[in-house]
C-alpha atoms as a PDB file:
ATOM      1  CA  UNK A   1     -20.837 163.787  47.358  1.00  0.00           C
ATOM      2  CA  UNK A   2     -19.556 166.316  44.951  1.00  0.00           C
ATOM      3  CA  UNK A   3     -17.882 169.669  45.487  1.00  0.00           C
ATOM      4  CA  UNK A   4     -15.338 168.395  48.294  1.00  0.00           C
ATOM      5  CA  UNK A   5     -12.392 169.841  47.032  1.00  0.00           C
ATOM      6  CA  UNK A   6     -14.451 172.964  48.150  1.00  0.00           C
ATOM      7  CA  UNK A   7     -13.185 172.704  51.921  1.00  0.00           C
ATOM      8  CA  UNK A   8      -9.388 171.472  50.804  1.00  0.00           C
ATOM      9  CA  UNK A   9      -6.662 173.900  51.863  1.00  0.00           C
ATOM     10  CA  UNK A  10      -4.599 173.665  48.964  1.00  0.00           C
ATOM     11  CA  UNK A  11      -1.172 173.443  49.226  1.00  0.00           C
ATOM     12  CA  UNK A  12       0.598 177.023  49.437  1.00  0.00           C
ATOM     13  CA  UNK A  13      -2.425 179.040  49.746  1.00  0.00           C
ATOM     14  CA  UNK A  14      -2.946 181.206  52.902  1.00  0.00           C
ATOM     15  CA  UNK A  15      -6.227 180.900  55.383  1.00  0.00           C
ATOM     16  CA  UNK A  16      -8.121 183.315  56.092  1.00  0.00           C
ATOM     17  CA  UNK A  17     -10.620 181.616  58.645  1.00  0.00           C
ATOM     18  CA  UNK A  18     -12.862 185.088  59.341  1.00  0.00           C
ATOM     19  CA  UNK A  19     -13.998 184.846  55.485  1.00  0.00           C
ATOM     20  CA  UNK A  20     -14.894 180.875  55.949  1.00  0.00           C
ATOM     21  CA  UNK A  21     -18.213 180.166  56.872  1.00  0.00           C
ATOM     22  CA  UNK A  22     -18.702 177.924  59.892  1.00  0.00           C
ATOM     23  CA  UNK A  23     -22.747 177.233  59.484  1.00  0.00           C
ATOM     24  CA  UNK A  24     -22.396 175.608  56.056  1.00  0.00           C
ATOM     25  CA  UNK A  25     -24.875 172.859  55.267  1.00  0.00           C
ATOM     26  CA  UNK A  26     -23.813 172.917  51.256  1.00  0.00           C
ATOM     27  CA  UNK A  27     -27.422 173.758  50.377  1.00  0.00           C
ATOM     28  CA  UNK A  28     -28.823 170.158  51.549  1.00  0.00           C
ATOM     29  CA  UNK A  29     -31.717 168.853  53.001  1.00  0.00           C
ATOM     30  CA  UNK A  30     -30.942 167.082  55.723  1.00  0.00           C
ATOM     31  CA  UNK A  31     -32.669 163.683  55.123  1.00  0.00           C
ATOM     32  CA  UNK A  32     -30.873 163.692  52.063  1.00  0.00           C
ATOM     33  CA  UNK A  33     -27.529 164.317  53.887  1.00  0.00           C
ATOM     34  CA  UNK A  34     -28.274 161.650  56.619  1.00  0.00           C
ATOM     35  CA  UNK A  35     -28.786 159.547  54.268  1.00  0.00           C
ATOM     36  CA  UNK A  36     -25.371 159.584  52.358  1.00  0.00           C
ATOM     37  CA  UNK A  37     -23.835 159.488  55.593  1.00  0.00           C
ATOM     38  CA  UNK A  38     -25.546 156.485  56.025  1.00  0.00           C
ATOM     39  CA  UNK A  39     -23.868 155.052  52.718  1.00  0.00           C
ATOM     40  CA  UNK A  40     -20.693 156.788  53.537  1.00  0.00           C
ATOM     41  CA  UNK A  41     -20.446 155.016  56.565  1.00  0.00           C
ATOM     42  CA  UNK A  42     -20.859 151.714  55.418  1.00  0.00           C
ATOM     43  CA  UNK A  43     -18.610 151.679  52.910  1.00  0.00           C
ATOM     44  CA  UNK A  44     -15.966 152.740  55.315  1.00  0.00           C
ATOM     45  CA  UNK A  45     -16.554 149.930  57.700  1.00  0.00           C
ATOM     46  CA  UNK A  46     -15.909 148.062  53.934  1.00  0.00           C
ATOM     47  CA  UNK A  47     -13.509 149.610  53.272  1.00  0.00           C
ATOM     48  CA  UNK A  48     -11.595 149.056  56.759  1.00  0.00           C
ATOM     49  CA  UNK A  49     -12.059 145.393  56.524  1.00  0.00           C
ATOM     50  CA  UNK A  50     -10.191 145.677  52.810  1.00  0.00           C
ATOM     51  CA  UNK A  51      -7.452 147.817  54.389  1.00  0.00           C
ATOM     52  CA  UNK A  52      -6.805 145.221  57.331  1.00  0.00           C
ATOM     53  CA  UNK A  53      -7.249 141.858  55.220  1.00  0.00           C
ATOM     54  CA  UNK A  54      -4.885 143.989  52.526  1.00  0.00           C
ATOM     55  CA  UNK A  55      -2.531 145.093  55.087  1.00  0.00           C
ATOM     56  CA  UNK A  56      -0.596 147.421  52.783  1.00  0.00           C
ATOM     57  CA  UNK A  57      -1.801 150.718  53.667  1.00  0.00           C
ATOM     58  CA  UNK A  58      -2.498 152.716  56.583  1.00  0.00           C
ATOM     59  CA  UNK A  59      -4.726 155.815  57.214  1.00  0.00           C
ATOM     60  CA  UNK A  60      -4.225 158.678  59.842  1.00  0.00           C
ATOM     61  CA  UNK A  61      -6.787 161.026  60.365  1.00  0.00           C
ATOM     62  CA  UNK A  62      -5.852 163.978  62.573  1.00  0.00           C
ATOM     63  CA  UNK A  63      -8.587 166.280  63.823  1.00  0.00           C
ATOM     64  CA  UNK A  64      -7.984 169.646  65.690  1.00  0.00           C
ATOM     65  CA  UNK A  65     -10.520 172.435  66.597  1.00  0.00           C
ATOM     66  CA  UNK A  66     -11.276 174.818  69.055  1.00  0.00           C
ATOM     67  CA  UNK A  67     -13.160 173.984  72.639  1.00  0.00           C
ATOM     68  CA  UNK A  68     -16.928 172.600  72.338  1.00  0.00           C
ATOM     69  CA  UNK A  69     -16.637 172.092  68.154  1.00  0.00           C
ATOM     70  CA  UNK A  70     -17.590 168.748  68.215  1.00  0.00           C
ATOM     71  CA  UNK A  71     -14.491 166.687  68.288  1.00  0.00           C
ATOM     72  CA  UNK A  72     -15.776 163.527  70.157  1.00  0.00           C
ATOM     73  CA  UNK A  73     -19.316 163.859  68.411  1.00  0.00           C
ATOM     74  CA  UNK A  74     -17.617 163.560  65.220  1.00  0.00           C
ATOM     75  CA  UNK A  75     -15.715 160.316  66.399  1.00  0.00           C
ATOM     76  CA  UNK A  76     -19.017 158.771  67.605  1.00  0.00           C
ATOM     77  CA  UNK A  77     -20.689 159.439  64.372  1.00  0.00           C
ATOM     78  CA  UNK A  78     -18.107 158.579  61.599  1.00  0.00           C
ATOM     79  CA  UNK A  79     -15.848 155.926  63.400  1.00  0.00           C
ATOM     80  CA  UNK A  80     -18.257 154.223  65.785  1.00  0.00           C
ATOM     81  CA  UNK A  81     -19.418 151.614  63.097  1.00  0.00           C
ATOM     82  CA  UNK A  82     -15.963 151.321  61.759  1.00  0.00           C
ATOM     83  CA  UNK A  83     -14.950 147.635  63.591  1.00  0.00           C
ATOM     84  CA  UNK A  84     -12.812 148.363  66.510  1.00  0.00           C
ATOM     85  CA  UNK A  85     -10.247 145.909  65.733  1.00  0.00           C
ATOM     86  CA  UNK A  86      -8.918 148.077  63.030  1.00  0.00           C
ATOM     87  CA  UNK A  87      -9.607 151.231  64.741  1.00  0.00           C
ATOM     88  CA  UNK A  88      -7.950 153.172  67.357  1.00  0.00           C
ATOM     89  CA  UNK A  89      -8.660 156.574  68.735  1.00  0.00           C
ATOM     90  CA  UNK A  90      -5.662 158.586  70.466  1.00  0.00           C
ATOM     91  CA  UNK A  91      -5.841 161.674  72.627  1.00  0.00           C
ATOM     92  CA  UNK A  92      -3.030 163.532  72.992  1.00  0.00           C
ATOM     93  CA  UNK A  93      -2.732 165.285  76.856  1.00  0.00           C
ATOM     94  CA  UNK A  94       0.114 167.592  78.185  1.00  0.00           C
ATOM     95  CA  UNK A  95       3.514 165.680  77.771  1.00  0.00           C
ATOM     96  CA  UNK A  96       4.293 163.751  80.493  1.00  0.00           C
ATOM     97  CA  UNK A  97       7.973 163.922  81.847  1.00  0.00           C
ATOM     98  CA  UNK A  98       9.186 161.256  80.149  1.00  0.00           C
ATOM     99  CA  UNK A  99       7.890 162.826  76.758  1.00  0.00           C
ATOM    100  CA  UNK A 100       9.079 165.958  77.691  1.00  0.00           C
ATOM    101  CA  UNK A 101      12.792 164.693  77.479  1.00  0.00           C
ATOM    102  CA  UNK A 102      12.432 163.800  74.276  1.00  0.00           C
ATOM    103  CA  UNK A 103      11.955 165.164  70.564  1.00  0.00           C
ATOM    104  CA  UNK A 104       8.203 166.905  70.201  1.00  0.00           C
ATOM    105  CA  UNK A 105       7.593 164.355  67.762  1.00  0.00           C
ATOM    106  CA  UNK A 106       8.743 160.772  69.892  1.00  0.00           C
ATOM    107  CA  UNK A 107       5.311 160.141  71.444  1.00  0.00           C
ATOM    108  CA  UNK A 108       3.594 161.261  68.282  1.00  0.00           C
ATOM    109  CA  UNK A 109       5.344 158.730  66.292  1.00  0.00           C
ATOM    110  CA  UNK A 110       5.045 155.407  68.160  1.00  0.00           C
ATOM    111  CA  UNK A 111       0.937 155.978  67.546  1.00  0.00           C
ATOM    112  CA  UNK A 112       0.873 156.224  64.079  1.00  0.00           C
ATOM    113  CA  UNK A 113      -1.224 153.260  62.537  1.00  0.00           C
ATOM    114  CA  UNK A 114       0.581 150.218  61.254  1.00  0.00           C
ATOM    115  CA  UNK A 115      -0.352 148.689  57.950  1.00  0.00           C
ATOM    116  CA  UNK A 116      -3.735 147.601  58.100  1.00  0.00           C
ATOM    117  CA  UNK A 117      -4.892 149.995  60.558  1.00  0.00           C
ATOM    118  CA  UNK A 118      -6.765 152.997  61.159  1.00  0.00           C
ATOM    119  CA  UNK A 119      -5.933 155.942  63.607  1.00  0.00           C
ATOM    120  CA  UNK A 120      -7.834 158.427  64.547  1.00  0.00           C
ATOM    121  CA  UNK A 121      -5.415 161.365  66.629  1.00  0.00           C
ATOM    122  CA  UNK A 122      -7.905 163.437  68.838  1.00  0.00           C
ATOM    123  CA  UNK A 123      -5.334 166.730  68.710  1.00  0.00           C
ATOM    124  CA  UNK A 124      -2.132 165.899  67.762  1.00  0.00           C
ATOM    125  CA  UNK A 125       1.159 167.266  66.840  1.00  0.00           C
ATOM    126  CA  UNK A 126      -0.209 170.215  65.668  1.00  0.00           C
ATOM    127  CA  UNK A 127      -0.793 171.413  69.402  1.00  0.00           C
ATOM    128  CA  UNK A 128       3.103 171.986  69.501  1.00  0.00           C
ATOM    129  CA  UNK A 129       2.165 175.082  66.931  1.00  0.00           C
ATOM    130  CA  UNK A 130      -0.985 176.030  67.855  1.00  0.00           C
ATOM    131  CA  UNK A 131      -1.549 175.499  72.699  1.00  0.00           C
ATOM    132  CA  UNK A 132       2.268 176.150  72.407  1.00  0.00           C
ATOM    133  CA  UNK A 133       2.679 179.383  70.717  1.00  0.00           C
ATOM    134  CA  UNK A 134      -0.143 180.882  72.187  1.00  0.00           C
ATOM    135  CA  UNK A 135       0.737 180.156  75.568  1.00  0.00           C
ATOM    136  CA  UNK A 136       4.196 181.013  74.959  1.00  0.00           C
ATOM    137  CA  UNK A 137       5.533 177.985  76.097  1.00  0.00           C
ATOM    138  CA  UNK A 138       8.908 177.931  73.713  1.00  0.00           C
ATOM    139  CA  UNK A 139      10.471 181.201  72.309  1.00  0.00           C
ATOM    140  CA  UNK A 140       9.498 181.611  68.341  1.00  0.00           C
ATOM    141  CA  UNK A 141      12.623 179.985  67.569  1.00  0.00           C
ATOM    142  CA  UNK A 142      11.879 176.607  68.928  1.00  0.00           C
ATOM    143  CA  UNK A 143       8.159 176.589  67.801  1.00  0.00           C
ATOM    144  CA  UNK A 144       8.481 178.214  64.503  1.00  0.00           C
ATOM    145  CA  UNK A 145      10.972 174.757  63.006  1.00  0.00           C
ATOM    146  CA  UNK A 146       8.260 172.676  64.050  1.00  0.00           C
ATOM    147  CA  UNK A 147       6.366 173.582  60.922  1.00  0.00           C
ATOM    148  CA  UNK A 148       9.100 172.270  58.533  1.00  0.00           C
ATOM    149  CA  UNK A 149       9.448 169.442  60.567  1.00  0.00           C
ATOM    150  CA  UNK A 150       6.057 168.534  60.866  1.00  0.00           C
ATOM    151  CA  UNK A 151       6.115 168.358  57.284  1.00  0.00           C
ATOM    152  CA  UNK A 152       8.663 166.042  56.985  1.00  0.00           C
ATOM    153  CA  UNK A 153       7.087 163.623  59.196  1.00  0.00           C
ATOM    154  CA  UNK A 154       4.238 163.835  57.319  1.00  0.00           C
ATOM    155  CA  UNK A 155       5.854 163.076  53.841  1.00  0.00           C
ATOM    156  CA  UNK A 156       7.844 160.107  55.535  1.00  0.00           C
ATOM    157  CA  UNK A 157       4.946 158.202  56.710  1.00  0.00           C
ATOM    158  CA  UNK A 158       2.902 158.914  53.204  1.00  0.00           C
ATOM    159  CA  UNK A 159       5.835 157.733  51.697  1.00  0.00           C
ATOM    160  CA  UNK A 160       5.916 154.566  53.915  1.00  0.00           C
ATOM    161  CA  UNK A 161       2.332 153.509  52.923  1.00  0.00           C
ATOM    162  CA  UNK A 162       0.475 155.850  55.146  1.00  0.00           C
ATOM    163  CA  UNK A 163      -2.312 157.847  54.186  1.00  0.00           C
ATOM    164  CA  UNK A 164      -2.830 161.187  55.607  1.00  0.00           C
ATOM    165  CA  UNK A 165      -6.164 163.422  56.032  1.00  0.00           C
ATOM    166  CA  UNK A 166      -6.327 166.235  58.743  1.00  0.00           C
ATOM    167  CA  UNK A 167      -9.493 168.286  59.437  1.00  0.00           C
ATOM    168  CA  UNK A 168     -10.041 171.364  60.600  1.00  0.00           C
ATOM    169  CA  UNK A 169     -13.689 171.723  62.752  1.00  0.00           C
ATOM    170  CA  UNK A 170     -14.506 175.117  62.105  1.00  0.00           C
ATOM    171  CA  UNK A 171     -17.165 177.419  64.455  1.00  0.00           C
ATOM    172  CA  UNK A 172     -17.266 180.701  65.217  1.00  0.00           C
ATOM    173  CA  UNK A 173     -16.901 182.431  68.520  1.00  0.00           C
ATOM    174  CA  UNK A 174     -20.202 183.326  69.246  1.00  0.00           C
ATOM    175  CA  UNK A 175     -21.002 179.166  68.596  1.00  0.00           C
ATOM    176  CA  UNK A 176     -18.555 178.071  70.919  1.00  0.00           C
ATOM    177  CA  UNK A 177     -20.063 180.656  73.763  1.00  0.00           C
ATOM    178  CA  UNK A 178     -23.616 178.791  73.054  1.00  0.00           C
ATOM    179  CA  UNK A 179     -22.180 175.570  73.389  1.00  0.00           C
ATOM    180  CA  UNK A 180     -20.105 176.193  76.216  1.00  0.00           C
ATOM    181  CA  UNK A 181     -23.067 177.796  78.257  1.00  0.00           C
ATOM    182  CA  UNK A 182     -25.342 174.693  77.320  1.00  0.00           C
ATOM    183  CA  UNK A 183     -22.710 172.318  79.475  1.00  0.00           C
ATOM    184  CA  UNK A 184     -23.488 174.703  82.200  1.00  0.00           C
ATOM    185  CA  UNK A 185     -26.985 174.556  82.005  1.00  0.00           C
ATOM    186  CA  UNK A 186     -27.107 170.294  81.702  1.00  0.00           C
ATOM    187  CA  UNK A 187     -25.877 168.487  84.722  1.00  0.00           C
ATOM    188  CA  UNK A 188     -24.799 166.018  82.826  1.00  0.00           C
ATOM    189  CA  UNK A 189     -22.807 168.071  81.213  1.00  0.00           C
ATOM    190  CA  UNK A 190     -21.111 169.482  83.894  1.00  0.00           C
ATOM    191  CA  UNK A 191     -18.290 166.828  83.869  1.00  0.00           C
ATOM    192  CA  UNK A 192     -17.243 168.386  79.992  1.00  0.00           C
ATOM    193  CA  UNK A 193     -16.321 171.470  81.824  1.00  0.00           C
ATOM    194  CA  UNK A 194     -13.454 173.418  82.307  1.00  0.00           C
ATOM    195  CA  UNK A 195     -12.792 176.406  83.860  1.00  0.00           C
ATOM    196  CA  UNK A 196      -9.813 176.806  81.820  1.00  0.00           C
ATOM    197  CA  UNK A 197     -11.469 176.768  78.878  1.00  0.00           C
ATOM    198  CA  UNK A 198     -12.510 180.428  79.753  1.00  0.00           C
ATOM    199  CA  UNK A 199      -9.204 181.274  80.086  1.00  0.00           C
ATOM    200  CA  UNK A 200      -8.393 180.117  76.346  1.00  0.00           C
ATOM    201  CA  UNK A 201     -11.499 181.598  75.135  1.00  0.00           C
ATOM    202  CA  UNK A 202      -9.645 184.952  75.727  1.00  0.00           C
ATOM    203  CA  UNK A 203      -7.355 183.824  73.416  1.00  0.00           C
ATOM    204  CA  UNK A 204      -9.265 183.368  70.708  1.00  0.00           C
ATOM    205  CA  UNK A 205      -7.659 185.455  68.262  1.00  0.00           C
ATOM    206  CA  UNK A 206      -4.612 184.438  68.789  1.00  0.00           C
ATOM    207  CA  UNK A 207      -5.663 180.958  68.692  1.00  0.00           C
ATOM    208  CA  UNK A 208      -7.179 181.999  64.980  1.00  0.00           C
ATOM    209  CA  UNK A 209      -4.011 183.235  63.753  1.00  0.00           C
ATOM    210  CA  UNK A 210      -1.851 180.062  65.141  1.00  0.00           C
ATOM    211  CA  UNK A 211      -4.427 177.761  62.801  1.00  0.00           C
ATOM    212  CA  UNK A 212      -4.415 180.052  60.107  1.00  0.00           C
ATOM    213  CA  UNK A 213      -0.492 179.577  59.989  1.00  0.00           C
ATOM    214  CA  UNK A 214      -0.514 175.652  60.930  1.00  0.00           C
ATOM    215  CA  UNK A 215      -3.002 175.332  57.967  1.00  0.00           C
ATOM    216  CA  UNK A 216      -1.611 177.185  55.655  1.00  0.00           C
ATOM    217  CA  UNK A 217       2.433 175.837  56.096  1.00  0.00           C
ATOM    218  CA  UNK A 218       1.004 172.157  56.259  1.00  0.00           C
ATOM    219  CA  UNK A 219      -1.282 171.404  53.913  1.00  0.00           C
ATOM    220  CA  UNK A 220       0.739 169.534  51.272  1.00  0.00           C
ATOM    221  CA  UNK A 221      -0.676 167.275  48.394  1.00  0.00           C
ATOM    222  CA  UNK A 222       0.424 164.556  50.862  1.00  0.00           C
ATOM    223  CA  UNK A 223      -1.330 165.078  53.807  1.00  0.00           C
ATOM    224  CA  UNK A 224      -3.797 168.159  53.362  1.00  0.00           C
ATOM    225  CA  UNK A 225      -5.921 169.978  55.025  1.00  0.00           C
ATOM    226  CA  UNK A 226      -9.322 170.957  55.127  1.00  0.00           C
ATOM    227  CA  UNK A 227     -11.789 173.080  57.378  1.00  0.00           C
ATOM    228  CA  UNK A 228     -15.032 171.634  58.209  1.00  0.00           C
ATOM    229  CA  UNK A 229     -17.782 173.871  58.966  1.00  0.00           C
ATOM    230  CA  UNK A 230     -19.112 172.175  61.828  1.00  0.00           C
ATOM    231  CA  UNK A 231     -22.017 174.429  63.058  1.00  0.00           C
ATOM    232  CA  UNK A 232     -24.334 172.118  61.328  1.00  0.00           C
ATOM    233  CA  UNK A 233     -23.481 168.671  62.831  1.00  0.00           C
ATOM    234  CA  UNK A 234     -24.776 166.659  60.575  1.00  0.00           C
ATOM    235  CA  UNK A 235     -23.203 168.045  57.521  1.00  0.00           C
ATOM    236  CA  UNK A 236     -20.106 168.121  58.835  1.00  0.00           C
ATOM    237  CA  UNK A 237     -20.283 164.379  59.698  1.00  0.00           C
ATOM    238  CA  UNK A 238     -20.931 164.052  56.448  1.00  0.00           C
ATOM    239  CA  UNK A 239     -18.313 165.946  55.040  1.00  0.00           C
ATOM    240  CA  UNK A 240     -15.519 164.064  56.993  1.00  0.00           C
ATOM    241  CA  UNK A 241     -16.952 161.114  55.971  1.00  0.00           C
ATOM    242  CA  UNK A 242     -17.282 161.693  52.323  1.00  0.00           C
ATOM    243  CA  UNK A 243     -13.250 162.893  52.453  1.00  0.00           C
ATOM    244  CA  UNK A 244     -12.311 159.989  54.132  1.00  0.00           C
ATOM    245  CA  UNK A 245     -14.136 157.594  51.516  1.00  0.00           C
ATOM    246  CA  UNK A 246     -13.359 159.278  48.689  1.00  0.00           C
ATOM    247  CA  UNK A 247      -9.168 158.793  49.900  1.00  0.00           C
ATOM    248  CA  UNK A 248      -9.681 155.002  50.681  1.00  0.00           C
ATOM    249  CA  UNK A 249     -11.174 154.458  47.537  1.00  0.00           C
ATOM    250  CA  UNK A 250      -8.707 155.992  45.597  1.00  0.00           C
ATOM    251  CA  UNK A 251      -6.101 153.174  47.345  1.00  0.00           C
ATOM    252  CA  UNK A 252      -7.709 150.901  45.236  1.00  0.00           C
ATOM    253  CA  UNK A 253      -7.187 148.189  47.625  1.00  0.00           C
ATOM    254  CA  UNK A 254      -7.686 144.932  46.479  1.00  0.00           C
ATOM    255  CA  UNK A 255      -8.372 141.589  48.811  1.00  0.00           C
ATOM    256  CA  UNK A 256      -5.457 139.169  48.662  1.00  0.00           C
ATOM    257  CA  UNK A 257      -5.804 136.214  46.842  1.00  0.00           C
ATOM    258  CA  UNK A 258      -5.609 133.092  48.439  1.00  0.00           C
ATOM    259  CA  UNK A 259      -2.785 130.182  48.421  1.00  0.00           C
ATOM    260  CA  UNK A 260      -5.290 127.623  47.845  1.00  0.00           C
ATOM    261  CA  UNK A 261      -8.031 126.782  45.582  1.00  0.00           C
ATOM    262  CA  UNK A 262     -11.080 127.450  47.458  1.00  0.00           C
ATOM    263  CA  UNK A 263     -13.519 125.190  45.392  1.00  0.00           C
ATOM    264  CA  UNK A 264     -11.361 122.153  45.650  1.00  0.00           C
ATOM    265  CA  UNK A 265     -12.092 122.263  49.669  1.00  0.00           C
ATOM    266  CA  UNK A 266     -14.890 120.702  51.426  1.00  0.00           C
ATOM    267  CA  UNK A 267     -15.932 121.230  54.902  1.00  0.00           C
ATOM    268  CA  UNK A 268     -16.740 117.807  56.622  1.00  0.00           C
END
């Protein structure tokens, strides 16, 4: 898929989410775009195996949106065929006590993927800049370090064989209403729910400001971002997982050779 670069925040520039569109479908048809999802997808369940038998690199993919833009969908679709034993899906909550009395980054860190593996962070480290600001739950002072040290973590696991690709899912306000309304209207919905997520839908703006600003002081050549427009869901499945083979590719992983000469053995 060509023109990815097209959703990259590069490093140092500034976001200005009002001007991006969120219904983008990159001028496709969609049975074209299912259909190099389709090949996507397989070559990143290739790809994984490669990574685990080469066990040199790593890959964490980070993904953050707003309420109702597709977060878990997006896990179904492009890491559902990916084998499970080389997979694994965390969901950051509120900190528990225990995390609380230590460094914002302590339960962050003992997820990360080890050599081998994939890991898939379901919100992330980024909510320290983003649910924390807006709620005001540390003064500016506290929050406002996080960035630089957010990007430290980030360069020390890149430089410790990990690679690093965060996404952005991208809607509008008016989307997020629709979609919000729908769980109302399905029973079996219901359960997806929250109250509360009225509560930070009045805080949209400022919520739009905090990404803007995580965005923007994060995305380094190391691990960058980009912002999915995820209105159209199967374009942005394919988007995420056209990013995420283009980066294992470029590992140019290679399968280890073996100890033994393979031709000389016989199975009795």
């Amino acid at each position: 898929m060509k023109n990815l670069d097209k959703y990259l925040v590069k490093p140092g520039s500034k976001v200005e989410l009002d001007s991006i569109p969120s219904d983008d479908d990159g001028g496709m048809k969609k049975e074209e775009g299912l259909e190099q999802f389709r090949d996507a997808s397989r070559r990143i369940d290739e790809l994984q195996e490669l990574m685990y038998a080469e066990c040199k690199h790593s890959l964490l993919v980070i993904l953050q949106a707003m309420d109702a833009a597709g977060k878990d969908s997006t896990l179904g679709a492009v890491f559902g065929p990916v084998n499970p034993q080389g997979c694994t899906v965390v969901s950051f909550k509120v900190p528990n006590e225990l995390e609380r009395r230590h460094d914002f980054l302590w339960r962050v860190h003992q997820q990360v993927p080890p050599r081998g593996y994939m890991t898939v962070f379901n919100r992330s480290h980024y909510e320290e800049v983003l649910v924390v600001r807006v709620k005001g739950l540390a003064p500016h002072h506290v929050w406002h370090k996080r960035y630089d040290h957010i990007n430290c973590f980030e360069k020390m696991l890149h430089d410790e064989g990990t690679t690093i690709i965060k996404f952005y899912l991208h809607i509008s306000k008016d989307y997020q209403r629709k979609r919000l309304q729908r769980r109302l209207k399905l029973p079996e919905k219901h359960w997806k729910f929250n109250p509360e997520d009225l509560t930070e839908r009045k805080r949209w703006d400022q919520y739009m400001r905090a990404y803007e600003d995580a965005m923007s002081k994060c995305s380094t050549e190391y691990a960058p971002w980009y912002i999915i427009p995820a209105q159209t869901r199967w374009y942005r499945n394919l988007l995420v997982a056209s990013i995420l083979r283009r980066a294992m590719e470029n590992l140019d992983m290679h399968y280890p050779k073996p100890t033994f000469d393979a031709s000389k053995i016989v199975i009795p």
